[in-house]
Protein backbone atom coordinates (compact mmCIF):
# COMPACT_ATOMS: atom_id res chain seq x y z
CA UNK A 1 99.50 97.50 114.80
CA UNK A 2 96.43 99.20 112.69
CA UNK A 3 95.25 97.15 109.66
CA UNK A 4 96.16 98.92 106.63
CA UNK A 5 93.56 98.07 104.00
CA UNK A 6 94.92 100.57 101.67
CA UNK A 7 98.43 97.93 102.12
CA UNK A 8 96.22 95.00 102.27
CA UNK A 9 94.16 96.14 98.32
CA UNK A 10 97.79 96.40 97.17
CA UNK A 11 98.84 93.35 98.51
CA UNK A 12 96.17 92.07 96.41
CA UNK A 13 96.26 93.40 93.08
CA UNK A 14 100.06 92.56 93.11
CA UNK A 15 98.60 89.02 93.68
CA UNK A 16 96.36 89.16 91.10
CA UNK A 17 99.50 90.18 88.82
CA UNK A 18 101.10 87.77 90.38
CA UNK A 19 98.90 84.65 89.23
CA UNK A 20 98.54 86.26 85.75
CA UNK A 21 101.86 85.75 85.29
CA UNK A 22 102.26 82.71 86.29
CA UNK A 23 99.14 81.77 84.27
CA UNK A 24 100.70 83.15 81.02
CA UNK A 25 103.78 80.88 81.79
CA UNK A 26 101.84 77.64 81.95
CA UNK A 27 99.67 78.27 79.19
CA UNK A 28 102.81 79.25 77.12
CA UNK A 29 104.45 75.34 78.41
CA UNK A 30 101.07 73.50 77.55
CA UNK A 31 102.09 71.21 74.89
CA UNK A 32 105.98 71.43 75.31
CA UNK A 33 108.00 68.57 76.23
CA UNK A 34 108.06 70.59 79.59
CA UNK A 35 103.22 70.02 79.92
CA UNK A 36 104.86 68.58 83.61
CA UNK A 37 105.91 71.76 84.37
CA UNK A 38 103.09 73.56 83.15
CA UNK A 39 100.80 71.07 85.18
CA UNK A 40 102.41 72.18 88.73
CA UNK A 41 102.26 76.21 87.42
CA UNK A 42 98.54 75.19 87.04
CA UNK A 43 98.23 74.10 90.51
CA UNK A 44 100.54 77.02 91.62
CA UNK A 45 97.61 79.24 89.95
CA UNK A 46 94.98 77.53 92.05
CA UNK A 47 96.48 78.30 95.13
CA UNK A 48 97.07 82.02 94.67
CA UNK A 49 93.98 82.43 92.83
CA UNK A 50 92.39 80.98 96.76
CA UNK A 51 94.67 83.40 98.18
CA UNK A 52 93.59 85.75 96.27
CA UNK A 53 89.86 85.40 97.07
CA UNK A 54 90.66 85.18 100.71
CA UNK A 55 92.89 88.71 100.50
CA UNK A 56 89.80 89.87 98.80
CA UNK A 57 87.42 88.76 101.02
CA UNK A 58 89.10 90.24 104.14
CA UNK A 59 89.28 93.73 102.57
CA UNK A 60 86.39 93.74 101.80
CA UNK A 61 85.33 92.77 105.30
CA UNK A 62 87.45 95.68 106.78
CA UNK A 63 86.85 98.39 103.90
């Protein structure tokens, strides 16, 4: 199977989507009798953000 980096780029913009959104949900739960769940969004957002880079990385590597 051929790399795709034209699939791979999409793959990571929907990402980057992806962690905005969950971003805007934590920030919007700072503060709320639900901050705990806001905390573990936050560390949600630190993993895809790495994922992100990682995605990013590699196409850049094959592009």
């Amino acid at each position: 199977m051929d790399l795709d980096v034209a699939h791979l780029s999409s793959l990571s913009s929907s990402l980057r989507e992806l962690t905005e959104r969950v971003t805007a949900l934590a920030d919007g739960l700072q503060g709320s009798p639900r901050a705990n769940v806001a905390a573990d969004l936050f560390d949600v957002e630190r993993n895809l953000k790495a994922a992100s880079r990682r995605l990013a990385a590699l196409v850049a590597k094959l592009d």
